[in-house]
N, C-alpha and C. Protein backbone atom coordinates (compact mmCIF):
# COMPACT_ATOMS: atom_id res chain seq x y z
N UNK A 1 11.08 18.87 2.93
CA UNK A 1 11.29 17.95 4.04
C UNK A 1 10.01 17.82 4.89
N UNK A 2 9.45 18.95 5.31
CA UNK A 2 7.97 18.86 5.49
C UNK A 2 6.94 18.10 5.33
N UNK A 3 6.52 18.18 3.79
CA UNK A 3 5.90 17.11 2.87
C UNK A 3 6.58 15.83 3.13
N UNK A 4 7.88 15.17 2.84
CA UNK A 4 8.22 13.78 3.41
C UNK A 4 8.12 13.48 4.57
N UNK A 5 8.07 14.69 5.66
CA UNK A 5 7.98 13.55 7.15
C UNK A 5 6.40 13.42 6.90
N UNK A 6 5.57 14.26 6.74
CA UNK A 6 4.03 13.71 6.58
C UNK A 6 3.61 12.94 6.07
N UNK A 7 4.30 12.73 4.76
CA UNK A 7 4.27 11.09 4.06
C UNK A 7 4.48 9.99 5.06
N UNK A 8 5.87 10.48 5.47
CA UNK A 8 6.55 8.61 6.03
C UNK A 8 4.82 8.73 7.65
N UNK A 9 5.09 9.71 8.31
CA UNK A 9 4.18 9.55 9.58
C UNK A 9 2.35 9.11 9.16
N UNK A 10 2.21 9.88 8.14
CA UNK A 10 0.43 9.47 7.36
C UNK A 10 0.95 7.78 7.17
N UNK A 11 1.94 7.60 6.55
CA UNK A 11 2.32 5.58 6.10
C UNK A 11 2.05 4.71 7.72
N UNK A 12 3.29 5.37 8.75
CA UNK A 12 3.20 5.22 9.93
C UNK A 12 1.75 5.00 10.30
N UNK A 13 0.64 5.95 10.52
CA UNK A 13 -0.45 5.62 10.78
C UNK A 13 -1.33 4.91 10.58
N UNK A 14 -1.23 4.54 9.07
CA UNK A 14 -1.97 3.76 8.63
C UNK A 14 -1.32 2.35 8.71
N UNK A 15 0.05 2.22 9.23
CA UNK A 15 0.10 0.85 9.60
C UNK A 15 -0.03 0.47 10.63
N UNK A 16 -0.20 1.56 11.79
CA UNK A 16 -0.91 1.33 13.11
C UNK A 16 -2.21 0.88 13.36
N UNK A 17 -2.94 1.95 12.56
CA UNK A 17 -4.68 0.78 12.57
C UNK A 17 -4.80 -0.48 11.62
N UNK A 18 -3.98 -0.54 10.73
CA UNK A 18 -3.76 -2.28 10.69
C UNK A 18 -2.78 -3.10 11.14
N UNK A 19 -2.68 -2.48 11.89
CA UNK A 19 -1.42 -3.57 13.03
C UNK A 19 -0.41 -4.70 12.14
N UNK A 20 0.37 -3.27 11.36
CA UNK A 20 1.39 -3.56 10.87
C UNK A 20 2.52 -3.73 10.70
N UNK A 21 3.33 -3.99 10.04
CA UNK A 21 5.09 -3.67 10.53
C UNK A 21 5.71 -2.78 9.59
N UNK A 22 7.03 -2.15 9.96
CA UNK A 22 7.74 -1.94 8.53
C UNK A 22 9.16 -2.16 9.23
N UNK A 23 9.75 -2.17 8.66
CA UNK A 23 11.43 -2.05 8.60
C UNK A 23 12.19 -1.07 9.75
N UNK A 24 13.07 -0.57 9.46
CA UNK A 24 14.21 0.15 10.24
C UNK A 24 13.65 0.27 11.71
N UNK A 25 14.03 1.57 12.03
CA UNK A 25 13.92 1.72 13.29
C UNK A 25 12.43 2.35 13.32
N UNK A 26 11.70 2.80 12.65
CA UNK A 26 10.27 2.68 12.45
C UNK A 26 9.80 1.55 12.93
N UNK A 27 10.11 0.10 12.58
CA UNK A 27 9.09 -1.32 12.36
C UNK A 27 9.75 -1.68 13.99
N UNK A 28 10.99 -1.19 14.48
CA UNK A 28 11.06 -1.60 15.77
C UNK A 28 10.51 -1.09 16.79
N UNK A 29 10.02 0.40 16.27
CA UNK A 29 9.16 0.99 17.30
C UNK A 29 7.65 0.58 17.12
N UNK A 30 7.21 0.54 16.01
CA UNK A 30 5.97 -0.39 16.06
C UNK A 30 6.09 -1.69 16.80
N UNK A 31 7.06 -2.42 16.46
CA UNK A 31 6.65 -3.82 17.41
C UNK A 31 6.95 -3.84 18.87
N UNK A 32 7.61 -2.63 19.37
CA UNK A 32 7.42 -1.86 20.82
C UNK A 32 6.24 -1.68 20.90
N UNK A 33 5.94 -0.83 20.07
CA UNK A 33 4.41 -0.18 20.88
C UNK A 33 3.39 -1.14 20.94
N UNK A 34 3.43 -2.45 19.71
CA UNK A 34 2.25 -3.16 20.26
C UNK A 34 2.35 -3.73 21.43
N UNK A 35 3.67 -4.52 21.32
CA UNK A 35 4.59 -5.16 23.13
C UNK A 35 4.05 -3.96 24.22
N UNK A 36 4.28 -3.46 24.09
CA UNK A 36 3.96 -2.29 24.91
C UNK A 36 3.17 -1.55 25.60
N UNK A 37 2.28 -0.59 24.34
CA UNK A 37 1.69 -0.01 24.07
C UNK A 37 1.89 1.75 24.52
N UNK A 38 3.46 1.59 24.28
CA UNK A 38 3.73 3.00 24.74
C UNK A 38 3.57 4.04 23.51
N UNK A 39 3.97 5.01 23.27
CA UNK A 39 3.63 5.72 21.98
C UNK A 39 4.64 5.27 21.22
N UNK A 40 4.38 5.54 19.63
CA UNK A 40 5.09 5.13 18.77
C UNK A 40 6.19 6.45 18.37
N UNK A 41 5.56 7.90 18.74
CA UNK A 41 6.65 8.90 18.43
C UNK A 41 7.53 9.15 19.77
N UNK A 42 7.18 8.82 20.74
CA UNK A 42 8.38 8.62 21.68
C UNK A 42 9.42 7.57 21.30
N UNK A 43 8.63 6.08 20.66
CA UNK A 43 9.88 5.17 20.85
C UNK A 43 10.94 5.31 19.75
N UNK A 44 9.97 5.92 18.48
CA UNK A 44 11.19 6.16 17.64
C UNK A 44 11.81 7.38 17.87
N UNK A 45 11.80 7.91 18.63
CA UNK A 45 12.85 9.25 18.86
C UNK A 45 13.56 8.52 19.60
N UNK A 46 13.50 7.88 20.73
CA UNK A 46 14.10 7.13 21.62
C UNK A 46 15.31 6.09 20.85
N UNK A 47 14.60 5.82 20.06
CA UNK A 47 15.29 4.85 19.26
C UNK A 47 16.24 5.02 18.56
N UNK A 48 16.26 6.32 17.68
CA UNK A 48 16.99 6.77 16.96
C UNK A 48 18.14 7.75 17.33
N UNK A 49 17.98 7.74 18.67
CA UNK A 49 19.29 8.35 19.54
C UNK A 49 20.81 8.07 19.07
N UNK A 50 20.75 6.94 19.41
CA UNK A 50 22.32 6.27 19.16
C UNK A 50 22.94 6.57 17.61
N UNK A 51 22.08 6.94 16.38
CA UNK A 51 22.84 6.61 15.06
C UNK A 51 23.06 8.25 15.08
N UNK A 52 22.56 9.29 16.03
CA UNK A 52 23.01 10.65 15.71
C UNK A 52 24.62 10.68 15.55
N UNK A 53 25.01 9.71 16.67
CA UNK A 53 26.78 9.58 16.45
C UNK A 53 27.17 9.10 14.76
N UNK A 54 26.68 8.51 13.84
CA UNK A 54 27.21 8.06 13.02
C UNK A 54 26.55 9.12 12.04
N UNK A 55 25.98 9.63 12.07
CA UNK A 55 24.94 10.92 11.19
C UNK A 55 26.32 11.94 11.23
N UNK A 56 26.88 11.85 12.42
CA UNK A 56 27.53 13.48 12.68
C UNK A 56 29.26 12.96 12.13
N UNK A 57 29.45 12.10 12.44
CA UNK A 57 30.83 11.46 12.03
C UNK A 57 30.85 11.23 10.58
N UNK A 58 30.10 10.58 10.14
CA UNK A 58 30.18 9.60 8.83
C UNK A 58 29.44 10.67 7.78
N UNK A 59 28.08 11.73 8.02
CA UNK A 59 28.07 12.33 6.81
C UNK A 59 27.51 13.92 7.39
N UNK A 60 28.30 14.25 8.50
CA UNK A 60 28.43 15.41 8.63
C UNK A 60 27.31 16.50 9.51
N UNK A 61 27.50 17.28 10.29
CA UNK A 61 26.26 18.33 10.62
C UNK A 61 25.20 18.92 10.33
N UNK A 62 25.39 19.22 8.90
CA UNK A 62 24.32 19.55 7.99
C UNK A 62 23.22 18.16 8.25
N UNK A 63 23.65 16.62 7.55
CA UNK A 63 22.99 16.17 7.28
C UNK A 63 21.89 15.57 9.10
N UNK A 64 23.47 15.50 10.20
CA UNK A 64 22.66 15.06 11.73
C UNK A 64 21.96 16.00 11.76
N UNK A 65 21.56 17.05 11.32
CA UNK A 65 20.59 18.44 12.02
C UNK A 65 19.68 18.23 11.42
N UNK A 66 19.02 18.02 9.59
CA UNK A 66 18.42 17.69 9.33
C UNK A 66 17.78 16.73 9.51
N UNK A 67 18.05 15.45 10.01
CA UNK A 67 17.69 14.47 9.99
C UNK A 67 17.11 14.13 11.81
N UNK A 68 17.67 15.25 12.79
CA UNK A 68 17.04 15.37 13.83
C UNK A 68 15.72 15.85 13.55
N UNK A 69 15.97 16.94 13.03
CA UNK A 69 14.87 17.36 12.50
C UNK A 69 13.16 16.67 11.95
N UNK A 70 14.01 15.80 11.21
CA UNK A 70 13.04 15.15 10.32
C UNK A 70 12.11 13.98 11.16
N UNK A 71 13.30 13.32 12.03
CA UNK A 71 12.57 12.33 13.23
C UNK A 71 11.39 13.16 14.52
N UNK A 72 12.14 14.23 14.67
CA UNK A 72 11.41 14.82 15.90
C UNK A 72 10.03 14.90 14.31
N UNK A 73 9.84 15.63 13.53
CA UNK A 73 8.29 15.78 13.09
C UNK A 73 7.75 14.18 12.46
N UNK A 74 8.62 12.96 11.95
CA UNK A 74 7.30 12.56 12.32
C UNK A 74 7.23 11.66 13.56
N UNK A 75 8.03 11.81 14.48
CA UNK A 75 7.29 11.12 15.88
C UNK A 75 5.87 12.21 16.08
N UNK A 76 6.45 13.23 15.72
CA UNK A 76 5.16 14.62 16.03
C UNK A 76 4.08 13.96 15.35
N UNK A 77 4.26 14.11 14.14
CA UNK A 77 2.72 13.47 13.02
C UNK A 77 2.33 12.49 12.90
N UNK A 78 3.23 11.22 13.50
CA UNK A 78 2.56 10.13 13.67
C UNK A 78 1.96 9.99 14.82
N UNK A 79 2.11 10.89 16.33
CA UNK A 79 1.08 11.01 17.12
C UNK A 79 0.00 11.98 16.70
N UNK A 80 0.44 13.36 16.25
CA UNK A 80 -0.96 14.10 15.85
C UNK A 80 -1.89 13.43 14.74
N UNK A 81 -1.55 12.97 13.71
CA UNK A 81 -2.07 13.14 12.76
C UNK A 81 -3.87 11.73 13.35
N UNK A 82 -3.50 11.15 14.10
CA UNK A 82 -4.62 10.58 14.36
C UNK A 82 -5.90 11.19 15.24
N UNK A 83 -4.89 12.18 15.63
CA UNK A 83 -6.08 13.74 15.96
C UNK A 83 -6.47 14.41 15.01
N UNK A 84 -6.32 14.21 14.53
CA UNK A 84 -6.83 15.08 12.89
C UNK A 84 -7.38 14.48 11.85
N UNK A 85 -7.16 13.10 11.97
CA UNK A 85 -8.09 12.21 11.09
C UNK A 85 -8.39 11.12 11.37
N UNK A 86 -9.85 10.78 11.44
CA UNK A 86 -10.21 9.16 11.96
C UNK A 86 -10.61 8.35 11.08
N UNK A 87 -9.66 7.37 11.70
CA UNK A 87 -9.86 6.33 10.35
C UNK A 87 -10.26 5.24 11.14
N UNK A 88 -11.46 5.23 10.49
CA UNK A 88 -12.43 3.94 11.18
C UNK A 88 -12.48 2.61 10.70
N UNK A 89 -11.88 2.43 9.87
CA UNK A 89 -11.58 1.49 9.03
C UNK A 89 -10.46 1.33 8.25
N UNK A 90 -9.48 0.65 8.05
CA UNK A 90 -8.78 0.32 7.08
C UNK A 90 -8.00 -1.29 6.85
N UNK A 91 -8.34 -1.70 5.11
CA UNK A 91 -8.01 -2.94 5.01
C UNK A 91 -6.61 -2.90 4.86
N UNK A 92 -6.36 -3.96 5.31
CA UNK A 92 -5.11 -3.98 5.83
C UNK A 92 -4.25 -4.02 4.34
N UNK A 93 -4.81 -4.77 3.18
CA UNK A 93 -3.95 -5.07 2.10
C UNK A 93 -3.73 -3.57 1.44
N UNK A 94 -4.80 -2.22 1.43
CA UNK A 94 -4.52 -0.68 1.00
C UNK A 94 -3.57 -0.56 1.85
N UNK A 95 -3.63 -0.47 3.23
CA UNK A 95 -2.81 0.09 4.55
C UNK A 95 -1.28 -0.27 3.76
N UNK A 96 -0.89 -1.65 3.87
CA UNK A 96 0.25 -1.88 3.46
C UNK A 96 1.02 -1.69 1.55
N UNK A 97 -0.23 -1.31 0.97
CA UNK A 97 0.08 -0.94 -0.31
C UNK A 97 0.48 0.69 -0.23
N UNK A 98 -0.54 1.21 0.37
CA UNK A 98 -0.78 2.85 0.11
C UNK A 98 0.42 3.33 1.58
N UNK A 99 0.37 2.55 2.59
CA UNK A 99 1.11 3.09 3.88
C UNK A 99 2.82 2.80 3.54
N UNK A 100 3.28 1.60 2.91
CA UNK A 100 4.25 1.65 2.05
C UNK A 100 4.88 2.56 0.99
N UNK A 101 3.95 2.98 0.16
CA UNK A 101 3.91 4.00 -0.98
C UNK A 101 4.43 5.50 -0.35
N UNK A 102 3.59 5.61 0.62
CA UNK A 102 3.58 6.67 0.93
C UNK A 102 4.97 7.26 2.31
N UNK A 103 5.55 5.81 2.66
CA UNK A 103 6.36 5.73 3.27
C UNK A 103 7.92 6.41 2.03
N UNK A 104 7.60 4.97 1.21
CA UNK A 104 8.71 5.45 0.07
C UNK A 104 9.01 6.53 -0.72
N UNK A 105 8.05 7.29 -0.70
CA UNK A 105 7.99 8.77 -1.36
C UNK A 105 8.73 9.41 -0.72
N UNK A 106 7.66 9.71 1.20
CA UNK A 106 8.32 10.34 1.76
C UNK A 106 9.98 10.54 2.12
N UNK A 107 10.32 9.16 2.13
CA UNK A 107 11.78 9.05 2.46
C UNK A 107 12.63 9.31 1.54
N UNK A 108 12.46 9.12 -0.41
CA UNK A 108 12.89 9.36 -1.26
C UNK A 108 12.82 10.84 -0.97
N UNK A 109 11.89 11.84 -0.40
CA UNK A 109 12.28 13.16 -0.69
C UNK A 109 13.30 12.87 0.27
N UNK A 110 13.21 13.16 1.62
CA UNK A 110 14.46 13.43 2.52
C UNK A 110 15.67 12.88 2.10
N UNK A 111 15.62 11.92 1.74
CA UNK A 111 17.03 11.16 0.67
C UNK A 111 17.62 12.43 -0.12
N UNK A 112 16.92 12.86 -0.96
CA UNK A 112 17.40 13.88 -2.10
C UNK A 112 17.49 15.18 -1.21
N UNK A 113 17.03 15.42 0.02
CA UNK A 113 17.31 17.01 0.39
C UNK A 113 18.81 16.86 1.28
N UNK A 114 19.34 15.49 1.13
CA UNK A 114 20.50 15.19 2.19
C UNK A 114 19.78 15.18 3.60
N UNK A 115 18.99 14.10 3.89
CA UNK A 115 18.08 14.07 4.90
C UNK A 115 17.51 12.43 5.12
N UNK A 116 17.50 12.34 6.30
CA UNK A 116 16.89 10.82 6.56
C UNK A 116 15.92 11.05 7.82
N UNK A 117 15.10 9.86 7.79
CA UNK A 117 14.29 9.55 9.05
C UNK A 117 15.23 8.95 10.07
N UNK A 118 16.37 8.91 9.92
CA UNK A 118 17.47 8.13 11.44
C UNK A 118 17.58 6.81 10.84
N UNK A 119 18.20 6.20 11.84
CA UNK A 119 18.40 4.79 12.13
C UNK A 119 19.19 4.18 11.03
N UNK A 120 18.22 2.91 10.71
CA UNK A 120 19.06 2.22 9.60
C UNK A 120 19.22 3.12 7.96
N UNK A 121 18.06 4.54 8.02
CA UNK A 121 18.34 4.98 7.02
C UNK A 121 19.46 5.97 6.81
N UNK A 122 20.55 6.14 7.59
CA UNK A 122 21.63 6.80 7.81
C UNK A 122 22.39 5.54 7.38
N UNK A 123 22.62 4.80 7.75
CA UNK A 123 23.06 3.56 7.41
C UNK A 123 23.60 3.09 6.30
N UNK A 124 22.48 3.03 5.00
CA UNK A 124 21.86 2.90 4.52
C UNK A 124 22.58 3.71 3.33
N UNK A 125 22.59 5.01 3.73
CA UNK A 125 22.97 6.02 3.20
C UNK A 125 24.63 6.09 2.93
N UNK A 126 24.88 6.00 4.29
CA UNK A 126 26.79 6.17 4.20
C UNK A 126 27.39 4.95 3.48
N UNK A 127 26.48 3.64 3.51
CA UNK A 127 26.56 2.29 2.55
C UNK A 127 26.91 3.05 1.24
N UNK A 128 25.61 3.62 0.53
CA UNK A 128 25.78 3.76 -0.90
C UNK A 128 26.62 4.99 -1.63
N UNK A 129 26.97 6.12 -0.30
CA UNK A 129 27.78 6.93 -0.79
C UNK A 129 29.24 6.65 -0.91
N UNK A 130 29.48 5.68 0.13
CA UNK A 130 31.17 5.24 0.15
C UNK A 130 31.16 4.19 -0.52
N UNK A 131 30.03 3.27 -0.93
CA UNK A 131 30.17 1.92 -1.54
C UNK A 131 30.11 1.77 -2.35
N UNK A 132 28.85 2.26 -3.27
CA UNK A 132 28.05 2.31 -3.93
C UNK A 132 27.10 1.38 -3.94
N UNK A 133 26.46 0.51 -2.64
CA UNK A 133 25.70 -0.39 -2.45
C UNK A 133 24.35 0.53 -1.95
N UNK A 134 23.30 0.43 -2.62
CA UNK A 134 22.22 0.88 -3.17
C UNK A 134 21.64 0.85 -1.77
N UNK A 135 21.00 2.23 -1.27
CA UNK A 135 20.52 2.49 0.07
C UNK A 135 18.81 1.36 0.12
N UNK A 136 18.10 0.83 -0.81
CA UNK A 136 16.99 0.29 -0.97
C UNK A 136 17.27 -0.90 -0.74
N UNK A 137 18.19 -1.71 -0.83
CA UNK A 137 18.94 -2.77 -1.07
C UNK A 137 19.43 -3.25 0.41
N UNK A 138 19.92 -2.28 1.00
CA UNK A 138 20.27 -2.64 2.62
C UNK A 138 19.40 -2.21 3.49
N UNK A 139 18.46 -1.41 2.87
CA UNK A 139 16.92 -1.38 3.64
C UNK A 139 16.50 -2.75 3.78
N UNK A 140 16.15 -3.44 2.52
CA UNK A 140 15.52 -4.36 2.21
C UNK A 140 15.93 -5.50 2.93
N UNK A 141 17.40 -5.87 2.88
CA UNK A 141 17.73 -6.27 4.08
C UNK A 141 17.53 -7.12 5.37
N UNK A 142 18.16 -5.30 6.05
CA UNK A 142 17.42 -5.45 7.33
C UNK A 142 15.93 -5.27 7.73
N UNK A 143 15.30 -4.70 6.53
CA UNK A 143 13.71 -5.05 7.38
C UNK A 143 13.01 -6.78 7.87
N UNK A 144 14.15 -7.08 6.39
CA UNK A 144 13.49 -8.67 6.61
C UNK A 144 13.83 -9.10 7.95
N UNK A 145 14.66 -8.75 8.64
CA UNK A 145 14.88 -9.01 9.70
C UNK A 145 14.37 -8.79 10.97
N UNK A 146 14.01 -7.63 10.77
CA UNK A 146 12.47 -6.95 11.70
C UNK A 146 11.34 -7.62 11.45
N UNK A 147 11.19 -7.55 9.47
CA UNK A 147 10.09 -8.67 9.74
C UNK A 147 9.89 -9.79 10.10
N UNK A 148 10.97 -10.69 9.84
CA UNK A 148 10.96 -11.50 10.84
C UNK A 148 10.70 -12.58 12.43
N UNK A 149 11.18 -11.39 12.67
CA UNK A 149 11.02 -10.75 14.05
C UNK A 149 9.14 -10.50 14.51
N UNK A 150 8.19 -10.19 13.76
CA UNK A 150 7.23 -9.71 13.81
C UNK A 150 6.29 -10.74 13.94
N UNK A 151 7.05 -12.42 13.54
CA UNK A 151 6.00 -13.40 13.28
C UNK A 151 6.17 -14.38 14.54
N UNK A 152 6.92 -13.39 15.78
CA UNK A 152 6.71 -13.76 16.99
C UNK A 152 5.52 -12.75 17.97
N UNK A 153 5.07 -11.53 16.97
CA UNK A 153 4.39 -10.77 18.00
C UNK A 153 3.04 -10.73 16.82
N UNK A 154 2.88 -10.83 16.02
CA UNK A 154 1.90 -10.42 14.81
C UNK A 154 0.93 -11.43 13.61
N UNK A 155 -0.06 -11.49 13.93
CA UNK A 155 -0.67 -13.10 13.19
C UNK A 155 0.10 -12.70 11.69
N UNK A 156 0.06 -14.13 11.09
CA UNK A 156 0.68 -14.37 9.91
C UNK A 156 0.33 -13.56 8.89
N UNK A 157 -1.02 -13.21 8.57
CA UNK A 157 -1.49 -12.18 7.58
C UNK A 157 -1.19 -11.06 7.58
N UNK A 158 -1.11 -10.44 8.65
CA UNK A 158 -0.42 -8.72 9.03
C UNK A 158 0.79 -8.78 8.71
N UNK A 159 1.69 -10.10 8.78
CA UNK A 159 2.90 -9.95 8.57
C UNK A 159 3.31 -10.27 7.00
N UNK A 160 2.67 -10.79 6.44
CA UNK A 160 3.02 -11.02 5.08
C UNK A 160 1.90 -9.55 4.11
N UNK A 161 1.10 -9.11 4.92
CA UNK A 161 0.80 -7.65 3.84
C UNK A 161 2.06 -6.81 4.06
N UNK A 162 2.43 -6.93 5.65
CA UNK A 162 3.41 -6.06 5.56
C UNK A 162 5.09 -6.08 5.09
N UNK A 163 5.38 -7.75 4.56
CA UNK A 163 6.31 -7.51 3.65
C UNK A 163 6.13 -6.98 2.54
N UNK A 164 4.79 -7.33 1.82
CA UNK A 164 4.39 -6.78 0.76
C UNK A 164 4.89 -5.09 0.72
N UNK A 165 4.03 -4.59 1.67
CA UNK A 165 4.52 -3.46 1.73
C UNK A 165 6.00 -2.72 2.23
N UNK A 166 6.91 -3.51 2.09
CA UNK A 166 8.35 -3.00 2.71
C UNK A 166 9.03 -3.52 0.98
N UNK A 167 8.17 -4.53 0.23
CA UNK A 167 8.70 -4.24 -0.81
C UNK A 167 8.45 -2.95 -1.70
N UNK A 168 6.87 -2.78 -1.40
CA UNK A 168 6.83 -1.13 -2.25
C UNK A 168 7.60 -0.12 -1.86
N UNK A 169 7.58 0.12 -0.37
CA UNK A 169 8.64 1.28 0.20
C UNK A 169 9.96 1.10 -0.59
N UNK A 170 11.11 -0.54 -0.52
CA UNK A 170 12.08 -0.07 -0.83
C UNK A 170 12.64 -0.26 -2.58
N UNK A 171 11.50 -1.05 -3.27
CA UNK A 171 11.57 -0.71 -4.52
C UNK A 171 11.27 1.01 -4.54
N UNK A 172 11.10 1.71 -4.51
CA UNK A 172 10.74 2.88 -4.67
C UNK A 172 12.17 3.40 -4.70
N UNK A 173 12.58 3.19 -3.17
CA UNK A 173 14.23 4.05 -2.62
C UNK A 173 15.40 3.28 -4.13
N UNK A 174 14.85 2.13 -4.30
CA UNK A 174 15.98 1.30 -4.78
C UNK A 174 15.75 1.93 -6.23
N UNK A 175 15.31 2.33 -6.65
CA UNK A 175 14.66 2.55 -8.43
C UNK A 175 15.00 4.06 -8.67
N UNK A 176 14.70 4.63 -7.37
CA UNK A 176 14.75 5.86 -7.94
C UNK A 176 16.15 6.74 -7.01
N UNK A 177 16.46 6.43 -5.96
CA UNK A 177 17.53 6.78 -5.68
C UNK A 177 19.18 6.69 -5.63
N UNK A 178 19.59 7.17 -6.52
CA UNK A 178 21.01 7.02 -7.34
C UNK A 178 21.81 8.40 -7.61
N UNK A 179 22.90 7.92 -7.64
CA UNK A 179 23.04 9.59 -8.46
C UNK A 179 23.10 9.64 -10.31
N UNK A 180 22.94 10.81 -10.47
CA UNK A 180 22.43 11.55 -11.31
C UNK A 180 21.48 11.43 -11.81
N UNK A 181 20.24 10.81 -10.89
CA UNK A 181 18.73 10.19 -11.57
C UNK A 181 17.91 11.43 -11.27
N UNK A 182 18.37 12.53 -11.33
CA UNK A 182 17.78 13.63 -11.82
C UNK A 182 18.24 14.97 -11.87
N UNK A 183 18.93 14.86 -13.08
CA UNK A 183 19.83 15.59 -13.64
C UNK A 183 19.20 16.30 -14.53
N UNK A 184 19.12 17.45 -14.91
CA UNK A 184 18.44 18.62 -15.57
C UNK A 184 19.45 18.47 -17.13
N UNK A 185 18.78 18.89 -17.77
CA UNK A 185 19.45 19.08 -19.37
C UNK A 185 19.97 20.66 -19.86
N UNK A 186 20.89 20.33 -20.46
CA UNK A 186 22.07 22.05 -20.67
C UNK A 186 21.87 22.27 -22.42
């Protein structure tokens, strides 16, 4: 779980110095903070308040504790980690290829440890366990809808790398997260 919040918060960062978007309650705290310019790991903790009720109801204690968990480190690493590495540059079309990628990994682990980053990915989750409607699928979604949303605060090019990149994130969740897609042999 470790390793995935550093993924999704390293993705986070790198779509901050290209003034990017993504999806869930991530892409709404980015388009806060540019509106803004308040921090981005305050607003998504802030943000992700309200779905602890449906974390704790809908799939239990184990998974709301973890998944507190998982938000408090990367609001943490998406503010530290730009203390720890300067990035003086980045094109925006890597940012949204590699900051996507690295988004989707991360979240695919917490997915598999019974763990989410909050918000719509709790969501998301209780969708495909009671439904069987594919947690990548209702990502995909609602980001469009954030993204959307983005081509009132964000020139047109930032916003179309960064669908690009909300398709790599949730092809990733959508392809590889299922059950029994990794099932050991007897």
């Amino acid at each position: 779980m470790l390793i995935g919040t550093m993924l999704v918060g390293l993705g986070i960062v790198f779509y901050a110095e290209a003034t990017l978007i993504t999806g869930s309650t991530a892409g709404l705290a980015l388009l806060l903070q540019y509106g803004t310019g308040l921090s981005f790991g305050l607003l998504f903790f802030v943000i992700n308040l309200p779905f602890y009720v449906l974390a704790v109801l809908r799939m239990g204690w184990p998974f709301a504790l973890k998944t507190f968990c998982c938000v408090l480190l990367v609001s943490f690493f998406s503010s530290a980690i730009p203390t720890w590495l300067d990035i003086g540059r980045i094109e925006p079309l890597y940012a949204a290829l590699m900051g996507g990628g690295m988004m989707g990994l991360g979240i695919l682990s917490l997915f598999r440890h019974k763990a989410s980053v909050g918000g719509i990915n709790i969501l998301a989750l209780y969708l495909q366990e009671n439904f069987g409607i594919r947690a990548g699928y209702v990502q995909l979604g609602i980001d469009a809808v954030i993204l959307l949303a983005a081509f009132f605060i964000l020139p047109l090019d930032r916003v179309l790398y960064s669908l690009l990149g909300a398709l790599v994130l949730n092809l990733i969740i959508a392809t590889n997260h299922r059950a029994g897609r990794y099932v050991g042999f007897s």
